[in-house]
PDB file of N, CA and C in Angstrom:
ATOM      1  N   UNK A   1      15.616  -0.849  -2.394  1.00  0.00           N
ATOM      2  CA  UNK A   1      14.574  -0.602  -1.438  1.00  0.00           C
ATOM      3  C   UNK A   1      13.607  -1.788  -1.470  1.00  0.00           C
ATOM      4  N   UNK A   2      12.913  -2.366  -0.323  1.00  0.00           N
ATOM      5  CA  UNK A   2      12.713  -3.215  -0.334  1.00  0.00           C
ATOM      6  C   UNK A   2      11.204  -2.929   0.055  1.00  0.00           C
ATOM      7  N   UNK A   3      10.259  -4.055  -0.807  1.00  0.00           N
ATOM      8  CA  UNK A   3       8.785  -3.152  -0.819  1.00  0.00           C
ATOM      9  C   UNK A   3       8.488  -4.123   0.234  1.00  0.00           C
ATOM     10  N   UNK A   4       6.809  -3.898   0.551  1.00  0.00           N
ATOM     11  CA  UNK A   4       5.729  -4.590   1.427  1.00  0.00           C
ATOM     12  C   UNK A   4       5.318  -5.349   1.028  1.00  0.00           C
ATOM     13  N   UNK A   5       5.023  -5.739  -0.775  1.00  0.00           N
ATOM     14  CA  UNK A   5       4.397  -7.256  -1.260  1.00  0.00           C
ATOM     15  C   UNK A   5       3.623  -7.641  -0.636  1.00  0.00           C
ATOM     16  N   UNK A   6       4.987  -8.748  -0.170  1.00  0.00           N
ATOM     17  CA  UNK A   6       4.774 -10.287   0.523  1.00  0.00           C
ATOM     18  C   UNK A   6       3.661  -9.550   2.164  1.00  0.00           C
ATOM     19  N   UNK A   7       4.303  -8.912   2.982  1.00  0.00           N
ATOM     20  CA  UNK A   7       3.488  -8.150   3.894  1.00  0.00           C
ATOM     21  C   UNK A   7       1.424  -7.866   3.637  1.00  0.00           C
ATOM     22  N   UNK A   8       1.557  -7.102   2.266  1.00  0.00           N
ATOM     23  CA  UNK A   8       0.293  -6.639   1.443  1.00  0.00           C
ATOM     24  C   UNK A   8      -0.266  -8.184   1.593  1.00  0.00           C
ATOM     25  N   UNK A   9       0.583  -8.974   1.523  1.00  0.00           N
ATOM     26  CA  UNK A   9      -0.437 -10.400   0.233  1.00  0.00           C
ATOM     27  C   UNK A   9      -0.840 -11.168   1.591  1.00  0.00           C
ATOM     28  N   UNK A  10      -0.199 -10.974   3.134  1.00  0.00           N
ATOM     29  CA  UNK A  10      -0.082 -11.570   4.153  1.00  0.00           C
ATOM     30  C   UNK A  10      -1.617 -10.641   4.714  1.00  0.00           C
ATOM     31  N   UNK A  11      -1.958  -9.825   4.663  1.00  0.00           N
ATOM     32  CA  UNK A  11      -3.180  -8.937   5.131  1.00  0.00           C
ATOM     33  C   UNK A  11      -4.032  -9.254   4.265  1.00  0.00           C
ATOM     34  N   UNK A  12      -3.802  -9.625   2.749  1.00  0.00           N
ATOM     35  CA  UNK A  12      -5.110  -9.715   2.056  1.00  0.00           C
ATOM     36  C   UNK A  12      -5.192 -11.212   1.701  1.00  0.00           C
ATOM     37  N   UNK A  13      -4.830 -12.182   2.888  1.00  0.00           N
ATOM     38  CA  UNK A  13      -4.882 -13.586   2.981  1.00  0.00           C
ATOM     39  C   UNK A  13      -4.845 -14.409   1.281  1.00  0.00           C
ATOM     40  N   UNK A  14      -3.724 -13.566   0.623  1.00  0.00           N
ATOM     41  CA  UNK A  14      -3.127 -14.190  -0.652  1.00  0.00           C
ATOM     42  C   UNK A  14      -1.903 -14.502  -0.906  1.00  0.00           C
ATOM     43  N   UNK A  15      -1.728 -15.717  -1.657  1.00  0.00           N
ATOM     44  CA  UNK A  15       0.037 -16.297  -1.353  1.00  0.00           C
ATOM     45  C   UNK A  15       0.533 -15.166  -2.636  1.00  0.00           C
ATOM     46  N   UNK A  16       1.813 -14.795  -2.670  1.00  0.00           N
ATOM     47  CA  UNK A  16       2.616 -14.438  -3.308  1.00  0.00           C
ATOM     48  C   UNK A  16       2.410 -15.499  -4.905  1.00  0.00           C
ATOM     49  N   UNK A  17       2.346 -16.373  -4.750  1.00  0.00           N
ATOM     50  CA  UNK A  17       2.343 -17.329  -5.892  1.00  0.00           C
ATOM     51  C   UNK A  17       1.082 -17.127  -6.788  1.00  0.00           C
ATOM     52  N   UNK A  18      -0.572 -16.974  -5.961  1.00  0.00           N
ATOM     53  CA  UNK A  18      -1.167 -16.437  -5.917  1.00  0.00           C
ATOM     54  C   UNK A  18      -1.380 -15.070  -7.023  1.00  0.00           C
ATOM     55  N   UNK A  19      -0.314 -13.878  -6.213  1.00  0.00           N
ATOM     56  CA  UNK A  19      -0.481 -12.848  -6.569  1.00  0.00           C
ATOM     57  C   UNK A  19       0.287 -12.555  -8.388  1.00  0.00           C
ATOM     58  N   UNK A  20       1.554 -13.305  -8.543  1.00  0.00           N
ATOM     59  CA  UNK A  20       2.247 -13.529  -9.433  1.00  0.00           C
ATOM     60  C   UNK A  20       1.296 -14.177 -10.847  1.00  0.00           C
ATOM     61  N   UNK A  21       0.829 -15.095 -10.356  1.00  0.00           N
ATOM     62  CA  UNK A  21      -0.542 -15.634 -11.330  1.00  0.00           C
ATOM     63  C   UNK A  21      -1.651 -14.587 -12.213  1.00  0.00           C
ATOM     64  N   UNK A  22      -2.041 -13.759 -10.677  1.00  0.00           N
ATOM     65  CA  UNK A  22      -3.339 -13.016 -11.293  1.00  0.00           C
ATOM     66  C   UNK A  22      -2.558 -12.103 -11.834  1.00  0.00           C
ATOM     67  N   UNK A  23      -1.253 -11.381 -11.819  1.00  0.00           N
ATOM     68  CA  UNK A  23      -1.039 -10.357 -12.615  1.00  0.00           C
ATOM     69  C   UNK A  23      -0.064 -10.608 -13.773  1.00  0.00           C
ATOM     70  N   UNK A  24       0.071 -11.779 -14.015  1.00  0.00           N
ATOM     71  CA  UNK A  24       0.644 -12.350 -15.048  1.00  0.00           C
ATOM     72  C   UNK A  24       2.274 -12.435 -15.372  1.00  0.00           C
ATOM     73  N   UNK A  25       2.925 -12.677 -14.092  1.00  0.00           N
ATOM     74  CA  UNK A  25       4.583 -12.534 -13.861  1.00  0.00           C
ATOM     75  C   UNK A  25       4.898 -13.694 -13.653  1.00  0.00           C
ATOM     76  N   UNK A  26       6.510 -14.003 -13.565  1.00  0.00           N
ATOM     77  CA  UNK A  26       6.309 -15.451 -12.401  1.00  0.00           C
ATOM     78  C   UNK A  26       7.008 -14.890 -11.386  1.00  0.00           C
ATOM     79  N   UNK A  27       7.018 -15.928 -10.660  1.00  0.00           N
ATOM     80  CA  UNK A  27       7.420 -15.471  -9.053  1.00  0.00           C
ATOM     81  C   UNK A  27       8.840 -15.123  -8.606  1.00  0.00           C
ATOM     82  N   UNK A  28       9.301 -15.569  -9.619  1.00  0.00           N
ATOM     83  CA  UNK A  28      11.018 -14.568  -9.998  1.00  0.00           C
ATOM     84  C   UNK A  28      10.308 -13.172 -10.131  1.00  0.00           C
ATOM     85  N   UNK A  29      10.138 -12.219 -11.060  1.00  0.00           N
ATOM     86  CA  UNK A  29       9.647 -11.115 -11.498  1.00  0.00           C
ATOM     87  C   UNK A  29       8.661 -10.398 -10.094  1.00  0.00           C
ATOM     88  N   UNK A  30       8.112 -11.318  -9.691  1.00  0.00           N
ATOM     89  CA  UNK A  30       7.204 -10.451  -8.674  1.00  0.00           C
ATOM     90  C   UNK A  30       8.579 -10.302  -7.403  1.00  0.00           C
ATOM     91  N   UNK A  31       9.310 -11.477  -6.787  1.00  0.00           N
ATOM     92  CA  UNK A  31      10.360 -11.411  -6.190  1.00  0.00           C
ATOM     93  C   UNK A  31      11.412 -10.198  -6.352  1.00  0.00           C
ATOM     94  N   UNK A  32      11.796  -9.929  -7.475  1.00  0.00           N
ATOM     95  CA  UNK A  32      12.255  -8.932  -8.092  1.00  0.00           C
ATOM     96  C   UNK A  32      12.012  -7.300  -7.481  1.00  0.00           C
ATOM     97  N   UNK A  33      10.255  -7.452  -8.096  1.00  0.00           N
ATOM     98  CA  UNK A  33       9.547  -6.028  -7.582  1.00  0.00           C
ATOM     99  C   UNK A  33       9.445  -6.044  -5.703  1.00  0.00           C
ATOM    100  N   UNK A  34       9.944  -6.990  -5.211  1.00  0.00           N
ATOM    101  CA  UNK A  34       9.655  -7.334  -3.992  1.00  0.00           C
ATOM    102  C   UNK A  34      10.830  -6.682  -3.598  1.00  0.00           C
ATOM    103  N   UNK A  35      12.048  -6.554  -3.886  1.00  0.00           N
ATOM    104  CA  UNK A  35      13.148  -6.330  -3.549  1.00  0.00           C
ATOM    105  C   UNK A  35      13.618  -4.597  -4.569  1.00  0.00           C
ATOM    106  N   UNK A  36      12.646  -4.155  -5.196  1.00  0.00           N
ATOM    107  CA  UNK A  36      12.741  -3.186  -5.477  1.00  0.00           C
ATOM    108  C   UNK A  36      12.904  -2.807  -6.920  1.00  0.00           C
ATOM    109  N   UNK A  37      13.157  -3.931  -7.537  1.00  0.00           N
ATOM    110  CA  UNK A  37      13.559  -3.868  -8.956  1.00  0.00           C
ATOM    111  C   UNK A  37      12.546  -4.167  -9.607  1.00  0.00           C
ATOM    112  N   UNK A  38      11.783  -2.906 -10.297  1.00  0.00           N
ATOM    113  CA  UNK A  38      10.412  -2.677 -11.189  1.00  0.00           C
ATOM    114  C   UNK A  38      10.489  -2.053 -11.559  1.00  0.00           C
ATOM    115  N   UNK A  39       8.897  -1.747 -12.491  1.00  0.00           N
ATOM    116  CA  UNK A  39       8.733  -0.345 -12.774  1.00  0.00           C
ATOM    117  C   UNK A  39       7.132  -0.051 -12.214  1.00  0.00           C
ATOM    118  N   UNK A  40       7.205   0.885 -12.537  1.00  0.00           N
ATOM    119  CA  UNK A  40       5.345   1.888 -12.266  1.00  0.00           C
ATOM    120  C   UNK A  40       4.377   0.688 -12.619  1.00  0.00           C
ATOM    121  N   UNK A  41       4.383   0.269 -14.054  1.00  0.00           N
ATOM    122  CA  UNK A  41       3.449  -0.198 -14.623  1.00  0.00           C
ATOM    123  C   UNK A  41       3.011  -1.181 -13.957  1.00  0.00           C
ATOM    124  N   UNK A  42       4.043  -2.197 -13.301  1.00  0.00           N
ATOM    125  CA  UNK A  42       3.806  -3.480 -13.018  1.00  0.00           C
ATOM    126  C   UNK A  42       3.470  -3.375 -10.859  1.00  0.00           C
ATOM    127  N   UNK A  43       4.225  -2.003 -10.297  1.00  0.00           N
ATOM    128  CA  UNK A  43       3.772  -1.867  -9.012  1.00  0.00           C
ATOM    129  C   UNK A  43       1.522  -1.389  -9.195  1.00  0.00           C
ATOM    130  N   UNK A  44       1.384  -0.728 -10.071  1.00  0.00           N
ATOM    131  CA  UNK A  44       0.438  -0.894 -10.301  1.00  0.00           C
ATOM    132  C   UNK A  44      -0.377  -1.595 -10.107  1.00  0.00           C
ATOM    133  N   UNK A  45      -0.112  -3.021 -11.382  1.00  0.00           N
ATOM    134  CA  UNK A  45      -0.810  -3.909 -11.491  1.00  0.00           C
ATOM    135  C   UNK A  45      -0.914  -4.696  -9.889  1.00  0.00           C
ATOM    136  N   UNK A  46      -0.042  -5.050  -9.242  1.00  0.00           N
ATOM    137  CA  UNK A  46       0.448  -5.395  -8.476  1.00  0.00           C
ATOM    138  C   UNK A  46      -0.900  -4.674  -7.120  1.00  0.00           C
ATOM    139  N   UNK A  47      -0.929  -3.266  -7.279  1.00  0.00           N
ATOM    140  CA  UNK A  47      -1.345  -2.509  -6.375  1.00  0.00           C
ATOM    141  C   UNK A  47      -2.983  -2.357  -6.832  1.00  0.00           C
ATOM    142  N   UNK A  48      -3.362  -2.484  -7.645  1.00  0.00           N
ATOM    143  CA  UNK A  48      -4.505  -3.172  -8.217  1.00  0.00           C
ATOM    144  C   UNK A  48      -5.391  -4.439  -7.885  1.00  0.00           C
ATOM    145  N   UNK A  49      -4.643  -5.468  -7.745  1.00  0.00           N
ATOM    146  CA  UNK A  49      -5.061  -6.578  -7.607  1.00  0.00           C
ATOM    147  C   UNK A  49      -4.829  -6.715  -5.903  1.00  0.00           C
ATOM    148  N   UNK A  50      -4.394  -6.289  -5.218  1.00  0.00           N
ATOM    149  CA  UNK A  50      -4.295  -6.191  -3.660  1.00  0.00           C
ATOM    150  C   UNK A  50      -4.888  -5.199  -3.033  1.00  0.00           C
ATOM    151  N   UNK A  51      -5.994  -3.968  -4.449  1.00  0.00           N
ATOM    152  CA  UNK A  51      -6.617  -3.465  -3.617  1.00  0.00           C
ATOM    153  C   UNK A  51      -6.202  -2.439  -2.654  1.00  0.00           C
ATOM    154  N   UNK A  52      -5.319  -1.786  -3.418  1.00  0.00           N
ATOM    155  CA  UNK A  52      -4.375  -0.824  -2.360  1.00  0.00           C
ATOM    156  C   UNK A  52      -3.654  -0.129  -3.177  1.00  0.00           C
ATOM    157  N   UNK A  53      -3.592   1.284  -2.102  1.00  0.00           N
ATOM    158  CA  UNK A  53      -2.805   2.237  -2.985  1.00  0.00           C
ATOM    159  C   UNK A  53      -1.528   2.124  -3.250  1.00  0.00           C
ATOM    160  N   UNK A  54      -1.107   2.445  -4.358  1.00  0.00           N
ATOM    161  CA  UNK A  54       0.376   2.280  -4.312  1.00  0.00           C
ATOM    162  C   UNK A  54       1.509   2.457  -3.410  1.00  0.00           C
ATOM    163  N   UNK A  55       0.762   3.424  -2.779  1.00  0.00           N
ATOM    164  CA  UNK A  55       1.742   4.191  -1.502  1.00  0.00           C
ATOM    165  C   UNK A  55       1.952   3.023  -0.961  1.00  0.00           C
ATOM    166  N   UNK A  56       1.275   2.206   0.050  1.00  0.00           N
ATOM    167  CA  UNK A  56       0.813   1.210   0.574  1.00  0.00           C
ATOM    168  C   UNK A  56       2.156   0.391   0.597  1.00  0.00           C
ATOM    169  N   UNK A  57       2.628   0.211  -0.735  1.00  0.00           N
ATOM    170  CA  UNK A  57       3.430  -0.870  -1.337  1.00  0.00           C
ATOM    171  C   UNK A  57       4.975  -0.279  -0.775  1.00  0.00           C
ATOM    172  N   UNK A  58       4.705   0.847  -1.094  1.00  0.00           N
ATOM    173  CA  UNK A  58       6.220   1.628  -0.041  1.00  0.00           C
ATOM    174  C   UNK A  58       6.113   2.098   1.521  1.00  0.00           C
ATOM    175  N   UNK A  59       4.678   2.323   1.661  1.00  0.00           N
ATOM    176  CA  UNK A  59       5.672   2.764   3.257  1.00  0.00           C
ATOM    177  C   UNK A  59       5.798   1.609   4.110  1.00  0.00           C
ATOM    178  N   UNK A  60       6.792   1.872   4.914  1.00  0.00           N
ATOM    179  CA  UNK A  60       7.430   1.320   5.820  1.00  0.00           C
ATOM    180  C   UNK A  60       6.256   0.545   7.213  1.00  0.00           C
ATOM    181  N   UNK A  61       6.621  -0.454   7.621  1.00  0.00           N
ATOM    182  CA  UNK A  61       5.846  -1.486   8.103  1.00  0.00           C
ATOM    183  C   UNK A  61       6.543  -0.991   9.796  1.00  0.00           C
ATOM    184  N   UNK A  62       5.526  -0.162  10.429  1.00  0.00           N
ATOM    185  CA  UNK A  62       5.672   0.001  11.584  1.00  0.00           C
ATOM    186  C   UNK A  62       5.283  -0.794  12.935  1.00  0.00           C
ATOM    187  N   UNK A  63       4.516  -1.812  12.401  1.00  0.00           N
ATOM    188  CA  UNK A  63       4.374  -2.509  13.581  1.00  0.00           C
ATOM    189  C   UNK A  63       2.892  -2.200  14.104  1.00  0.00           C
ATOM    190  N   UNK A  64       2.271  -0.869  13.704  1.00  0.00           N
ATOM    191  CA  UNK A  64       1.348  -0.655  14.706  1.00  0.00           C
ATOM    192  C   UNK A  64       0.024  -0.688  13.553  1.00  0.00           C
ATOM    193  N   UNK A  65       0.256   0.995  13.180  1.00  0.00           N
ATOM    194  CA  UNK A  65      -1.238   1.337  12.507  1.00  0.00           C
ATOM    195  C   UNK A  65      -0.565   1.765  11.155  1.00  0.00           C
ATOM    196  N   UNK A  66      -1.509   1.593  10.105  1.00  0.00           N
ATOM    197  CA  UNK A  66      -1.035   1.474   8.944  1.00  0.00           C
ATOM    198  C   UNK A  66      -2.379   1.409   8.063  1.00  0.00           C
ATOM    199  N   UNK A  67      -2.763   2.322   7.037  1.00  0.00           N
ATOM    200  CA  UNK A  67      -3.857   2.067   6.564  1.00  0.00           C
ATOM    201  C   UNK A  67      -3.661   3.575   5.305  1.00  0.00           C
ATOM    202  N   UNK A  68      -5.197   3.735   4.378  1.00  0.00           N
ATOM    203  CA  UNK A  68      -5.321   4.768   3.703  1.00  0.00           C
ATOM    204  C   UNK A  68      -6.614   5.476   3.720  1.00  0.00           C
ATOM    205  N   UNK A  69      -6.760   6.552   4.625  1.00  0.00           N
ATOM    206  CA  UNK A  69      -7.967   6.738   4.603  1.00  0.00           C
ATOM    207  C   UNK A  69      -8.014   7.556   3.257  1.00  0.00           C
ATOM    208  N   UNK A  70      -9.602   7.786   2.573  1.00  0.00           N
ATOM    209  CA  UNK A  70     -10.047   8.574   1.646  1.00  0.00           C
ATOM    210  C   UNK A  70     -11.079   9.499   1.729  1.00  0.00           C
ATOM    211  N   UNK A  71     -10.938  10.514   1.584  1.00  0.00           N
ATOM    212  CA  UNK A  71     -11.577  11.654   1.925  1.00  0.00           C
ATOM    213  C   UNK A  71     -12.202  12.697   0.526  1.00  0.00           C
ATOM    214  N   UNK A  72     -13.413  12.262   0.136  1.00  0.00           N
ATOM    215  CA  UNK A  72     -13.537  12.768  -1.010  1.00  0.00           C
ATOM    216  C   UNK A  72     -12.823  11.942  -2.613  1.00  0.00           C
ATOM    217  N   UNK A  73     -11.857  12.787  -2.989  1.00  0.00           N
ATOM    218  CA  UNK A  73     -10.943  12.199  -3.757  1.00  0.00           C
ATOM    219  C   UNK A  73      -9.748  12.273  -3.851  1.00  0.00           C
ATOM    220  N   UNK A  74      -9.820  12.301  -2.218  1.00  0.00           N
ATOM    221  CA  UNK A  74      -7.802  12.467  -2.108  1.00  0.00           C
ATOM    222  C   UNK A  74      -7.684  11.140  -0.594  1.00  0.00           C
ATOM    223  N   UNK A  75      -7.004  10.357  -1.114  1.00  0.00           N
ATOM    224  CA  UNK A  75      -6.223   9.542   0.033  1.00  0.00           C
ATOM    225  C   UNK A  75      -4.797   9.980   0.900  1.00  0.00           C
ATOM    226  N   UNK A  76      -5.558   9.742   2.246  1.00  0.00           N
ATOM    227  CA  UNK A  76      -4.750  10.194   2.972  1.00  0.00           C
ATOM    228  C   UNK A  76      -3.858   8.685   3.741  1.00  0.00           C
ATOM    229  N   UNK A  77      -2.318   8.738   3.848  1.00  0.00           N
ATOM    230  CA  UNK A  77      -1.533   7.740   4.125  1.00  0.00           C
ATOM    231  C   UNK A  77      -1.279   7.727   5.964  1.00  0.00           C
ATOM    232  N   UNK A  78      -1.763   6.966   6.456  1.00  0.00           N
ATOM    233  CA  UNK A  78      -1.700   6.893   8.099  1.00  0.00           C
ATOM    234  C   UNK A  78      -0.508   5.810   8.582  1.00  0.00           C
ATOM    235  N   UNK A  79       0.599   6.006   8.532  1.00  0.00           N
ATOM    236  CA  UNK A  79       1.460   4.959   9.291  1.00  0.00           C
ATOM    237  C   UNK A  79       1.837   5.233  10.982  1.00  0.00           C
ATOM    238  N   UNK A  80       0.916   5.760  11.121  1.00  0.00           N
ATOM    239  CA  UNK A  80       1.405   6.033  12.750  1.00  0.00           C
ATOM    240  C   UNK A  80       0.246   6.437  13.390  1.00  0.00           C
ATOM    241  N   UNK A  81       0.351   6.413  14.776  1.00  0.00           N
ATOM    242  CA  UNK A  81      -0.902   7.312  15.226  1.00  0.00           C
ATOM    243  C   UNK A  81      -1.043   8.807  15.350  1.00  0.00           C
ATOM    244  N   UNK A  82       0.583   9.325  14.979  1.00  0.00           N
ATOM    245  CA  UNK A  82       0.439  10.905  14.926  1.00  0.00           C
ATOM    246  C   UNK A  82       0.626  11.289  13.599  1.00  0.00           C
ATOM    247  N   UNK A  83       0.436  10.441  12.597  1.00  0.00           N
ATOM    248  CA  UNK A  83      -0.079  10.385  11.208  1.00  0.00           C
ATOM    249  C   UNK A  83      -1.809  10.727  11.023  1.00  0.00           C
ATOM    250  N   UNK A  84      -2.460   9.727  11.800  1.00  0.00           N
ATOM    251  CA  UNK A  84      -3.926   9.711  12.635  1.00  0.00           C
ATOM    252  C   UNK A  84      -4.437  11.415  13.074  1.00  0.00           C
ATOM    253  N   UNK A  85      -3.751  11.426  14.303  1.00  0.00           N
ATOM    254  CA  UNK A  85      -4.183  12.357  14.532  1.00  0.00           C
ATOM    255  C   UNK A  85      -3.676  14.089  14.031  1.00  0.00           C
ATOM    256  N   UNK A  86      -2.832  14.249  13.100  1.00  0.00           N
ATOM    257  CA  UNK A  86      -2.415  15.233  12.462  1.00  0.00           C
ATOM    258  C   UNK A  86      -3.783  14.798  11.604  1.00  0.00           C
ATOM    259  N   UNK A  87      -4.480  14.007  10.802  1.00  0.00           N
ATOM    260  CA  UNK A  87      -5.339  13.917  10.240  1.00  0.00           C
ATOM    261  C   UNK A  87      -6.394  14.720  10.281  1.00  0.00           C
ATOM    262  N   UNK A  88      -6.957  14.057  12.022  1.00  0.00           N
ATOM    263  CA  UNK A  88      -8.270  14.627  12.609  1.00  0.00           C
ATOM    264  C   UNK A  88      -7.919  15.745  12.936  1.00  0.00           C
ATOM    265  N   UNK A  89      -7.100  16.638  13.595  1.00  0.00           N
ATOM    266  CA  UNK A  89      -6.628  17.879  13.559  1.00  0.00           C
ATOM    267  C   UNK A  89      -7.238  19.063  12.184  1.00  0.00           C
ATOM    268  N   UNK A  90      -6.844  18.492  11.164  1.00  0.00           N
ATOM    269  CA  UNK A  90      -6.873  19.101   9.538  1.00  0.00           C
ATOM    270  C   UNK A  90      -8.488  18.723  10.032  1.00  0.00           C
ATOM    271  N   UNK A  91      -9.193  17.719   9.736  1.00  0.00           N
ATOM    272  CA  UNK A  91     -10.690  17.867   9.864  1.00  0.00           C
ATOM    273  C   UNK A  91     -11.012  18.774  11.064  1.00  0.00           C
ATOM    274  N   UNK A  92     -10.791  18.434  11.567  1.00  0.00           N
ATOM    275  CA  UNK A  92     -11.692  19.964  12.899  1.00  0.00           C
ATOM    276  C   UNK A  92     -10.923  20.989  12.735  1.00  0.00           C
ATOM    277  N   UNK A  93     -10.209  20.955  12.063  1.00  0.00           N
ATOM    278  CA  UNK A  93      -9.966  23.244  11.910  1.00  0.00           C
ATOM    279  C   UNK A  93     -10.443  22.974  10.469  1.00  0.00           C
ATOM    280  N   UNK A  94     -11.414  22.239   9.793  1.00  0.00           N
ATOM    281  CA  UNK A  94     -12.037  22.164   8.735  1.00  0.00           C
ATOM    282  C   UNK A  94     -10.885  22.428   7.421  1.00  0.00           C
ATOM    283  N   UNK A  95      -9.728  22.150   7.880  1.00  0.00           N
ATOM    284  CA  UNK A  95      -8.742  22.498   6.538  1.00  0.00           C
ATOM    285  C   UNK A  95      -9.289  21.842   5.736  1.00  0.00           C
ATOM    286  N   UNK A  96      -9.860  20.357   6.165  1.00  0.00           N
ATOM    287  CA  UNK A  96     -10.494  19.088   5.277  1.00  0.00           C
ATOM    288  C   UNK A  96     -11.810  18.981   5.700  1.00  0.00           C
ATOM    289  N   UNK A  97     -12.527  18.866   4.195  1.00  0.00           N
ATOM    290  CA  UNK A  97     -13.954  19.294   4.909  1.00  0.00           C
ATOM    291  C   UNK A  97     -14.386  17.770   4.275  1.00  0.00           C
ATOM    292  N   UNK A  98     -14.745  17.134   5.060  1.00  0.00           N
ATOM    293  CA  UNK A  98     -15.799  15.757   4.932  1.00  0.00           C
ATOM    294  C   UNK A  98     -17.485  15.935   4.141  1.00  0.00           C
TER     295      UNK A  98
END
């Protein structure tokens, strides 16, 4: 399975080479986790230093809208706009109370 990384490091205007540095891999090893072959500890670190939830690092790159909102202390994962609005839905029948 093939992650978002390079995608992540392209939004948070940081090179891959960059990112490999601050979390202490080389760019074989981050390449690696790029292509799916990791573990927890190091998608973490990884998801740490880019400032983003882990989820982030797996879902799928739709082209459009893509983000994590947080609500209290639960993050909610938006890859679509009927990701979006199933959201605001849950807030106005107050399932999710702001």
């Amino acid at each position: 399975m093939k992650l978002r990384i390079k995608e992540v490091c392209q939004m948070r205007n940081t090179t891959q080479k960059e990112l490999a540095e601050k979390i202490g891999v080389s760019e074989v090893t981050l390449s690696r986790a790029s292509n799916g072959n990791t573990s927890l500890p190091l998608l973490e670190r990884i998801a740490d230093v880019l400032e983003v939830d882990i989820a982030e690092l797996f879902a799928p790159s739709s082209g459009g809208i893509i983000g994590v909102i947080r609500i209290r202390d639960t993050n909610y994962n938006i890859n679509s706009v009927p990701d979006l609005s199933r959201l605001l839905d849950r807030i106005e029948s107050r399932e999710i109370v702001l």
